[in-house]
PDB file of N, CA and C in Angstrom:
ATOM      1  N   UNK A   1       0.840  -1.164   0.000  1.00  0.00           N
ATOM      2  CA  UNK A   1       0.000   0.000   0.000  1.00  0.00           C
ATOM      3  C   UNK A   1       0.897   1.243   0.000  1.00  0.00           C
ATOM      4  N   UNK A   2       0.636   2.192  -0.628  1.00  0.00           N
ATOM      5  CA  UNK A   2       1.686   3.005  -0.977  1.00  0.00           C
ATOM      6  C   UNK A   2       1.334   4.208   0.262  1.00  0.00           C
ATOM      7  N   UNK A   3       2.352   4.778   0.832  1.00  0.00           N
ATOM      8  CA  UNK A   3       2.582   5.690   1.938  1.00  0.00           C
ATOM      9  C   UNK A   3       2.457   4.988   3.085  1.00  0.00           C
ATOM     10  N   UNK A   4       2.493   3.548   3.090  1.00  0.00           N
ATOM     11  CA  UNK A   4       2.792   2.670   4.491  1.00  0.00           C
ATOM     12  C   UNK A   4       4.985   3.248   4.518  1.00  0.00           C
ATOM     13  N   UNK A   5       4.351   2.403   6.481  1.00  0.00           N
ATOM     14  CA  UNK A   5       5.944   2.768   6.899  1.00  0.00           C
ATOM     15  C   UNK A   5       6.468   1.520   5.726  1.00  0.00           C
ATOM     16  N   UNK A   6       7.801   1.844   5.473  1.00  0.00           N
ATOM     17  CA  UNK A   6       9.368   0.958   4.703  1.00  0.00           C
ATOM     18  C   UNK A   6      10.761   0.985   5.603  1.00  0.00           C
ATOM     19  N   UNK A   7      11.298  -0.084   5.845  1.00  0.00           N
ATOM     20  CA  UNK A   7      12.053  -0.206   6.049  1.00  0.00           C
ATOM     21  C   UNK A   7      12.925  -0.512   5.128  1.00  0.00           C
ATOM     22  N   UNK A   8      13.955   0.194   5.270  1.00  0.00           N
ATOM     23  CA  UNK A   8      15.047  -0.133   3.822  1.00  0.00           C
ATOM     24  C   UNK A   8      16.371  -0.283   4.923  1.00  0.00           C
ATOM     25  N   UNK A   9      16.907  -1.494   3.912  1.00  0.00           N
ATOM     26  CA  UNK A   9      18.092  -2.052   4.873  1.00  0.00           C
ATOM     27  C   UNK A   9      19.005  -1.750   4.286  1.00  0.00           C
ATOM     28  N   UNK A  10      20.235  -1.073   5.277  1.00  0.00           N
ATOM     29  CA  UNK A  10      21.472  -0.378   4.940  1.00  0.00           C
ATOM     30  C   UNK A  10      22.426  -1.498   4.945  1.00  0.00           C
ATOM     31  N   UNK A  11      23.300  -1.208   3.742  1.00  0.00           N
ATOM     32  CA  UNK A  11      24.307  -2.482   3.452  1.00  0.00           C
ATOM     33  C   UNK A  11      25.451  -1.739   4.486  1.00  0.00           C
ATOM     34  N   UNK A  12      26.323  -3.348   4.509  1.00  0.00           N
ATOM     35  CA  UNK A  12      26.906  -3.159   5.722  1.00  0.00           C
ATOM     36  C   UNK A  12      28.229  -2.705   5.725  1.00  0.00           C
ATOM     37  N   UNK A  13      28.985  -2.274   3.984  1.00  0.00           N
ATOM     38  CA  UNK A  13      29.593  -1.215   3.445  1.00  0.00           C
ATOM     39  C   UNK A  13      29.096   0.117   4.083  1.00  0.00           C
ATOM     40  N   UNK A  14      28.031   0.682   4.313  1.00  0.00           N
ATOM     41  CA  UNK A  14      27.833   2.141   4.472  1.00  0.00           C
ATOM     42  C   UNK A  14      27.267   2.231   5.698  1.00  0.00           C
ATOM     43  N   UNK A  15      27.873   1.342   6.878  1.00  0.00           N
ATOM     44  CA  UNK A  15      27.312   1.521   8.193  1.00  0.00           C
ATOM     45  C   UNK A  15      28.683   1.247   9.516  1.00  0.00           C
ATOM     46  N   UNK A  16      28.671   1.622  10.246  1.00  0.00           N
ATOM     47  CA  UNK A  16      29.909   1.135  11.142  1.00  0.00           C
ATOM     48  C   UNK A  16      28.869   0.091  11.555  1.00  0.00           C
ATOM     49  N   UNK A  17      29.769  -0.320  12.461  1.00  0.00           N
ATOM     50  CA  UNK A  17      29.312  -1.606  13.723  1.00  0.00           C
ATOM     51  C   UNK A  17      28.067  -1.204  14.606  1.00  0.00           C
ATOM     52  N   UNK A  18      27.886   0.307  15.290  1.00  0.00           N
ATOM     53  CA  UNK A  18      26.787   0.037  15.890  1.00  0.00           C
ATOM     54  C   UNK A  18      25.682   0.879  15.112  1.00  0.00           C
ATOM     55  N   UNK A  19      25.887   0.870  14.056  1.00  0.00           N
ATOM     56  CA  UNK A  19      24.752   2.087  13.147  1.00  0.00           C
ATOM     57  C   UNK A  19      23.638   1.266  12.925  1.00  0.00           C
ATOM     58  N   UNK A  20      22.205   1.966  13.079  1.00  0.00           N
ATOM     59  CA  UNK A  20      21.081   1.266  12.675  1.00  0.00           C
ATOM     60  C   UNK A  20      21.676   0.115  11.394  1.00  0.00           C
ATOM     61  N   UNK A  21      20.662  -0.955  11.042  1.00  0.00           N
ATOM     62  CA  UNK A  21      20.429  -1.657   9.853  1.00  0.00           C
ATOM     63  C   UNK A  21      19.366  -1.113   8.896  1.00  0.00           C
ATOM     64  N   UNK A  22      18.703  -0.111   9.620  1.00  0.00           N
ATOM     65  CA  UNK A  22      17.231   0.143   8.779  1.00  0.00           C
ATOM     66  C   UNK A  22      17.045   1.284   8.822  1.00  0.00           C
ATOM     67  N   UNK A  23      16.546   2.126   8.000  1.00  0.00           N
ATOM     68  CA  UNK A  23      15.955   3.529   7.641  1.00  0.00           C
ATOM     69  C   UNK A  23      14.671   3.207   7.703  1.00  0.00           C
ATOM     70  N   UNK A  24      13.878   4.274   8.352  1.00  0.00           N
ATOM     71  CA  UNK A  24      12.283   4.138   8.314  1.00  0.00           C
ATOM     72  C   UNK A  24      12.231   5.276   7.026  1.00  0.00           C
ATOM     73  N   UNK A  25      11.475   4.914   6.423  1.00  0.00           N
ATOM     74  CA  UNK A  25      11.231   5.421   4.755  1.00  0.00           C
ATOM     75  C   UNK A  25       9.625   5.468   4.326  1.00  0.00           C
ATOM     76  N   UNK A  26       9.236   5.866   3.358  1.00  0.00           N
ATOM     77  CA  UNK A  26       7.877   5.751   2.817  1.00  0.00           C
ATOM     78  C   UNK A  26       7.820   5.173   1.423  1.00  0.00           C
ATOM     79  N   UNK A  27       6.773   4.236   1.473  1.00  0.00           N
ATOM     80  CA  UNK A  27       6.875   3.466   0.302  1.00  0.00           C
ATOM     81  C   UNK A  27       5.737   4.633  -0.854  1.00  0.00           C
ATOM     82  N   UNK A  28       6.959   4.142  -1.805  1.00  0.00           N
ATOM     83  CA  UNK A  28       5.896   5.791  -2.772  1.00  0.00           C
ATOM     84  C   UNK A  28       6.352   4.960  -4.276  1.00  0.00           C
ATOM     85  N   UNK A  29       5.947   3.809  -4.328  1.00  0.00           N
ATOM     86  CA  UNK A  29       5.972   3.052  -6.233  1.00  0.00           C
ATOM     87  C   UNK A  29       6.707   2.124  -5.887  1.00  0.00           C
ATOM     88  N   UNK A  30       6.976   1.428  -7.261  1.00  0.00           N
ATOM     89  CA  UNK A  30       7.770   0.446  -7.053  1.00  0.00           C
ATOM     90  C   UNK A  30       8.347   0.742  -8.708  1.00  0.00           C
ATOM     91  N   UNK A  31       9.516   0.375  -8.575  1.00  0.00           N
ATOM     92  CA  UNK A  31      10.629   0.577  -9.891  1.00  0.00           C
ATOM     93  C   UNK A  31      10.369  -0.694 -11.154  1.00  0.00           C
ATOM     94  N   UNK A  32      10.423   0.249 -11.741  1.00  0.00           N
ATOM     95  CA  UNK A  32      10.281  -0.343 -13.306  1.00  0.00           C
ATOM     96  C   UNK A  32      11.480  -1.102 -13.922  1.00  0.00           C
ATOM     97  N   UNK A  33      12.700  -0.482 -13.817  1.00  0.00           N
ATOM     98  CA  UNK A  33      14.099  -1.354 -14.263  1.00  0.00           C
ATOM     99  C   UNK A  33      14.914  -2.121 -13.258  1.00  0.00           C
ATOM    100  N   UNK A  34      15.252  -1.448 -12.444  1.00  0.00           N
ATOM    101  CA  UNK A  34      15.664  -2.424 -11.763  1.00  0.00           C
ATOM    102  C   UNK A  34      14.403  -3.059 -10.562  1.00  0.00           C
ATOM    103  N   UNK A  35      14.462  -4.028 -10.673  1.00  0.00           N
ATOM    104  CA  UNK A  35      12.916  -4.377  -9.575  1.00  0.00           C
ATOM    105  C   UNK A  35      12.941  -4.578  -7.874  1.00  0.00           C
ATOM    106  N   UNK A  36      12.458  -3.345  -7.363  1.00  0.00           N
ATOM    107  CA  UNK A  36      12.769  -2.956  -6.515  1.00  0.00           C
ATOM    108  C   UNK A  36      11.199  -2.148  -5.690  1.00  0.00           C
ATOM    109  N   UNK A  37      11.402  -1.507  -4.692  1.00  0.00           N
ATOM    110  CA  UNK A  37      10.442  -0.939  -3.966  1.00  0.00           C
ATOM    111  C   UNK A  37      11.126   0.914  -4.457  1.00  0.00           C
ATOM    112  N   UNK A  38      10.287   1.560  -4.555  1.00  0.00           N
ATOM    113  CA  UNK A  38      10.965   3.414  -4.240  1.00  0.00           C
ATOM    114  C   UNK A  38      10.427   3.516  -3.147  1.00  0.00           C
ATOM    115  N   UNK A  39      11.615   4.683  -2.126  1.00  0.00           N
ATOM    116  CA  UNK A  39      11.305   4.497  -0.836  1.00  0.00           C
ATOM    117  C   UNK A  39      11.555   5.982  -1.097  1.00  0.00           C
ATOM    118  N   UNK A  40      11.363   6.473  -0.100  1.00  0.00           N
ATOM    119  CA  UNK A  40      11.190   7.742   0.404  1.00  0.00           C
ATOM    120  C   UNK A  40      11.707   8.102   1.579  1.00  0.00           C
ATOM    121  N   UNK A  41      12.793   9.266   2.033  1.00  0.00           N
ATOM    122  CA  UNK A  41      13.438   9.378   3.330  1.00  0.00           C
ATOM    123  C   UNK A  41      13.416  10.624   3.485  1.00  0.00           C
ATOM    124  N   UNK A  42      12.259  10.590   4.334  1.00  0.00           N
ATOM    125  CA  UNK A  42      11.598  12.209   4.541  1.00  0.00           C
ATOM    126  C   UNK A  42      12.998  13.343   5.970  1.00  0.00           C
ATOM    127  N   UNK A  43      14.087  12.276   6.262  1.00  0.00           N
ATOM    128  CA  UNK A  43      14.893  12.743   7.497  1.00  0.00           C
ATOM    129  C   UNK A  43      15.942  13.166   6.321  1.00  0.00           C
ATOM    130  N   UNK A  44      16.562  12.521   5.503  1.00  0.00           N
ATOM    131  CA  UNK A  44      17.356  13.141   4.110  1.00  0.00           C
ATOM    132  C   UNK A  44      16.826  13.477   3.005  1.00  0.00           C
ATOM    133  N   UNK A  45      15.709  13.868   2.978  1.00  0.00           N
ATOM    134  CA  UNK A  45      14.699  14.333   1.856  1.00  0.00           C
ATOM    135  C   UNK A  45      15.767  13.840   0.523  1.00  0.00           C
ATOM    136  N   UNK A  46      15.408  12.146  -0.061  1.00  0.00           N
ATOM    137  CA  UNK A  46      16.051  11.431  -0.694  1.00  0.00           C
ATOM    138  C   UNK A  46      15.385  10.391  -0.540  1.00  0.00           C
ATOM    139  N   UNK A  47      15.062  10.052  -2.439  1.00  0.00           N
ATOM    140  CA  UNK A  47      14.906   8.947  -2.561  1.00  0.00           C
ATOM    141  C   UNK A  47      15.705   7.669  -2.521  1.00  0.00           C
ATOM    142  N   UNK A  48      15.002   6.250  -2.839  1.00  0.00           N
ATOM    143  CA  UNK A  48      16.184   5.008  -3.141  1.00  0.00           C
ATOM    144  C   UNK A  48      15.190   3.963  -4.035  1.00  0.00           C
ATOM    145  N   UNK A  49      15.765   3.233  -4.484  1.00  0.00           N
ATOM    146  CA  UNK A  49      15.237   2.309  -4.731  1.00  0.00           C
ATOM    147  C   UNK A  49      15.638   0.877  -4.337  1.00  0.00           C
ATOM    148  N   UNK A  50      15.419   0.049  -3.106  1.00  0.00           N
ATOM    149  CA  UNK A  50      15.811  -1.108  -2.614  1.00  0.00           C
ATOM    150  C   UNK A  50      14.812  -2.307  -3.200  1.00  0.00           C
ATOM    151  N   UNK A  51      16.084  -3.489  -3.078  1.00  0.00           N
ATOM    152  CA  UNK A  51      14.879  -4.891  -3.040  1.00  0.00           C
ATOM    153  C   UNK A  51      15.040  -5.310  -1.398  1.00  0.00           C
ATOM    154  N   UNK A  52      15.686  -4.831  -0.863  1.00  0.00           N
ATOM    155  CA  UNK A  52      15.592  -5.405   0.679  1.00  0.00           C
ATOM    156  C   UNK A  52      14.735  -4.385   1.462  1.00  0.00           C
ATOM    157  N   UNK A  53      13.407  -4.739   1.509  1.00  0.00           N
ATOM    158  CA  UNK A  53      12.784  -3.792   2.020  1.00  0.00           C
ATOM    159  C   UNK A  53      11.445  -4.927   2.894  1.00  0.00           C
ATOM    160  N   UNK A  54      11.248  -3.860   4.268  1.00  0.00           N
ATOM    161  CA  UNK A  54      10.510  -4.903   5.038  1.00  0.00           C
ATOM    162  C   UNK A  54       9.084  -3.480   5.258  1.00  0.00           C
ATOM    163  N   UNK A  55       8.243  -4.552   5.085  1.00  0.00           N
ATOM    164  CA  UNK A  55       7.011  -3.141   4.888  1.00  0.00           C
ATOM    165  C   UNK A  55       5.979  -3.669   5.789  1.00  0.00           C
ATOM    166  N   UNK A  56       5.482  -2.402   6.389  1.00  0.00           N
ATOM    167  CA  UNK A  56       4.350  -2.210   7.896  1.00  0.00           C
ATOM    168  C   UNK A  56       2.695  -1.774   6.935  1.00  0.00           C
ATOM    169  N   UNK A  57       2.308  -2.575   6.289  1.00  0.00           N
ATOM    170  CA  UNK A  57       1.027  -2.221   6.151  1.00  0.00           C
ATOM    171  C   UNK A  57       0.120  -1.616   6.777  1.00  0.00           C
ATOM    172  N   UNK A  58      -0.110  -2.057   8.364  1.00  0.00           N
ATOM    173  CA  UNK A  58      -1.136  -1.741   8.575  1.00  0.00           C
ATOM    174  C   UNK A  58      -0.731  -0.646   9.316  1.00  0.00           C
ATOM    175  N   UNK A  59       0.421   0.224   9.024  1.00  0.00           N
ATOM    176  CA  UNK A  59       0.072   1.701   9.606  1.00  0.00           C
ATOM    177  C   UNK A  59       0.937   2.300   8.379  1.00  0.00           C
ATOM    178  N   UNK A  60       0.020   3.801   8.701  1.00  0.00           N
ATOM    179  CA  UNK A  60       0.341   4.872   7.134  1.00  0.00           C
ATOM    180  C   UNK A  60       1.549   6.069   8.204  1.00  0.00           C
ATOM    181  N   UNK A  61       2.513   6.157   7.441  1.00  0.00           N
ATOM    182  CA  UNK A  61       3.550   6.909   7.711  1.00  0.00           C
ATOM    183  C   UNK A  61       2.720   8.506   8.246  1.00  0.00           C
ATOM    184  N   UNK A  62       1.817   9.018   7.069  1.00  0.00           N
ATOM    185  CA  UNK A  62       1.116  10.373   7.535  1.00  0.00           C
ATOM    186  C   UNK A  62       0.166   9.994   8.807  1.00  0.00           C
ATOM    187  N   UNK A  63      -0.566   8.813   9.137  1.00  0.00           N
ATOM    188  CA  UNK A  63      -1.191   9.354  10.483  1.00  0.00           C
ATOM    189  C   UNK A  63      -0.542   8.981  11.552  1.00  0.00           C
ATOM    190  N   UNK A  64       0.844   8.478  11.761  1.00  0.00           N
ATOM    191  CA  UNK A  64       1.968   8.149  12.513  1.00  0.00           C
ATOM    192  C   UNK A  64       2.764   9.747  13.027  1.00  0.00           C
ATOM    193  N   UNK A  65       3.764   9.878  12.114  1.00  0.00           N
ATOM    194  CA  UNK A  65       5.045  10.689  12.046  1.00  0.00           C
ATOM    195  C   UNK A  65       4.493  12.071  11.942  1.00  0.00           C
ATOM    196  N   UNK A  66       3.893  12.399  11.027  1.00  0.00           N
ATOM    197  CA  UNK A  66       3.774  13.911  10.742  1.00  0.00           C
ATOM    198  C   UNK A  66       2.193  14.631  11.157  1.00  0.00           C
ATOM    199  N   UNK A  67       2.522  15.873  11.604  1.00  0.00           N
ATOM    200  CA  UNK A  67       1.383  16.491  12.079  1.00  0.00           C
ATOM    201  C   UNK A  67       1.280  17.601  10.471  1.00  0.00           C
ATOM    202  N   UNK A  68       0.203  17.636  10.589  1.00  0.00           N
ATOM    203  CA  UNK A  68      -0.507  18.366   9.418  1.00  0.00           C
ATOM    204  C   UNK A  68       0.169  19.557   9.192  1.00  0.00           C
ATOM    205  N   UNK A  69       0.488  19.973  10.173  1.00  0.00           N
ATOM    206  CA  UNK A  69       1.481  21.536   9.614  1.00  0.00           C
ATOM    207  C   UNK A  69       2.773  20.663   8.842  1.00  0.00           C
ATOM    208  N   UNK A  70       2.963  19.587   8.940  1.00  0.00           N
ATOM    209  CA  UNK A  70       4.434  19.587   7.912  1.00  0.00           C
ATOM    210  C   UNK A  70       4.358  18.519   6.715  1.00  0.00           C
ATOM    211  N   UNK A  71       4.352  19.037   5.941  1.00  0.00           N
ATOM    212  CA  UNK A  71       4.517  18.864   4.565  1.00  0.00           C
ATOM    213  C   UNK A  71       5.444  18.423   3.729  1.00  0.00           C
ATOM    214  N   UNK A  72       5.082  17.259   3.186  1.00  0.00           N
ATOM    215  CA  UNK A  72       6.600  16.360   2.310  1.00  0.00           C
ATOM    216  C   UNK A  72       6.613  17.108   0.949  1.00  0.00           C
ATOM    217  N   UNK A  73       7.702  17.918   0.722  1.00  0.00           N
ATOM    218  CA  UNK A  73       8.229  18.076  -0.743  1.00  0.00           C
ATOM    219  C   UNK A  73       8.596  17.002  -1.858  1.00  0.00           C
ATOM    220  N   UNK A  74       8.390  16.686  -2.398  1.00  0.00           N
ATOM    221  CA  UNK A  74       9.346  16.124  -3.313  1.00  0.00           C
ATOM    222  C   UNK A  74       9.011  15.908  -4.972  1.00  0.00           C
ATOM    223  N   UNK A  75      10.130  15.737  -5.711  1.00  0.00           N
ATOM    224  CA  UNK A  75       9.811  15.726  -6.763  1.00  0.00           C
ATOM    225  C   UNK A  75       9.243  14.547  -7.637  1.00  0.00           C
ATOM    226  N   UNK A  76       8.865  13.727  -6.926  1.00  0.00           N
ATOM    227  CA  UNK A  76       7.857  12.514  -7.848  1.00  0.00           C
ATOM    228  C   UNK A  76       6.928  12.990  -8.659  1.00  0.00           C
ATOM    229  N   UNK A  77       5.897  13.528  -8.171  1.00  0.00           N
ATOM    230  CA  UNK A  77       5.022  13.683  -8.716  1.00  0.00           C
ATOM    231  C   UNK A  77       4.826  15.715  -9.221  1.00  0.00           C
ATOM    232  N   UNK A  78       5.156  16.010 -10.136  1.00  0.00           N
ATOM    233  CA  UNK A  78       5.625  16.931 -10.823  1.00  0.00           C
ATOM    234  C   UNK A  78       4.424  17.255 -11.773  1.00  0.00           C
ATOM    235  N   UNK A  79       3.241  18.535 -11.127  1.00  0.00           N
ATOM    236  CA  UNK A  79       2.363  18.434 -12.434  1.00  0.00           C
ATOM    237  C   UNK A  79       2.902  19.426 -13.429  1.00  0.00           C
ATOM    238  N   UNK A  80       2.487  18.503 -14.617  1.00  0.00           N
ATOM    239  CA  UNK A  80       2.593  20.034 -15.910  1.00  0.00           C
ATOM    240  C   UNK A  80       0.934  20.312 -16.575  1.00  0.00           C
ATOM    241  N   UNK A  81       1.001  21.158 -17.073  1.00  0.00           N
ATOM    242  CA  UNK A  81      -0.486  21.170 -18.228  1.00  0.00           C
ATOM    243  C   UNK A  81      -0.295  19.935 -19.114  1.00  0.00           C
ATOM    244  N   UNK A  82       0.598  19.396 -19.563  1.00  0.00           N
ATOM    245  CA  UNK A  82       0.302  18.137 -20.153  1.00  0.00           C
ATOM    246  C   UNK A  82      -0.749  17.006 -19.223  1.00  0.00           C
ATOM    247  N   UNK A  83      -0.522  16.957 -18.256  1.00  0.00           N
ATOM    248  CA  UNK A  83      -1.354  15.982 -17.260  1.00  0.00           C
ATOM    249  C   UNK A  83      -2.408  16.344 -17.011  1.00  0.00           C
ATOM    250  N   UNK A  84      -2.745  17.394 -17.309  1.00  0.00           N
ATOM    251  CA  UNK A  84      -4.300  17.813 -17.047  1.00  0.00           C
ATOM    252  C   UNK A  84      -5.332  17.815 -17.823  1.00  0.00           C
TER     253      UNK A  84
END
């Protein structure tokens, strides 16, 4: 379900010894070429695209984490007058 919590697991190249294994992320698509989950990391406003990803369905990242005054930027979804 898309905007559930994601966990995306950090390889163990880009972590010391006691650094998390997991980023809490937002699941926002899933990738077309390489086949994977797109995650979303609203703490490094940065996407990824992982296949090691462990996902929380039954709770949504917006009625969890964020209070209504704060607002996710990002550039996924980009309208133009073509889309309309």
């Amino acid at each position: 379900m898309f905007g559930s919590i994601a966990f995306v697991h950090i390889l163990d190249e880009k972590r010391q010894k006691l650094d998390p294994k997991s980023e809490k992320c937002i699941l926002v698509g899933y990738s077309l070429e390489p086949k994977g989950y797109k995650c979303f990391n609203p703490a490094t406003r940065k996407a990824q695209v992982s296949r090691d990803v462990v996902l929380d369905e039954s709770t949504s990242w917006y009625t969890v984490d964020l209070a209504p005054s704060d607002p996710i930027e990002t550039d996924f979804f980009v309208d133009t007058e073509e889309d309309r």
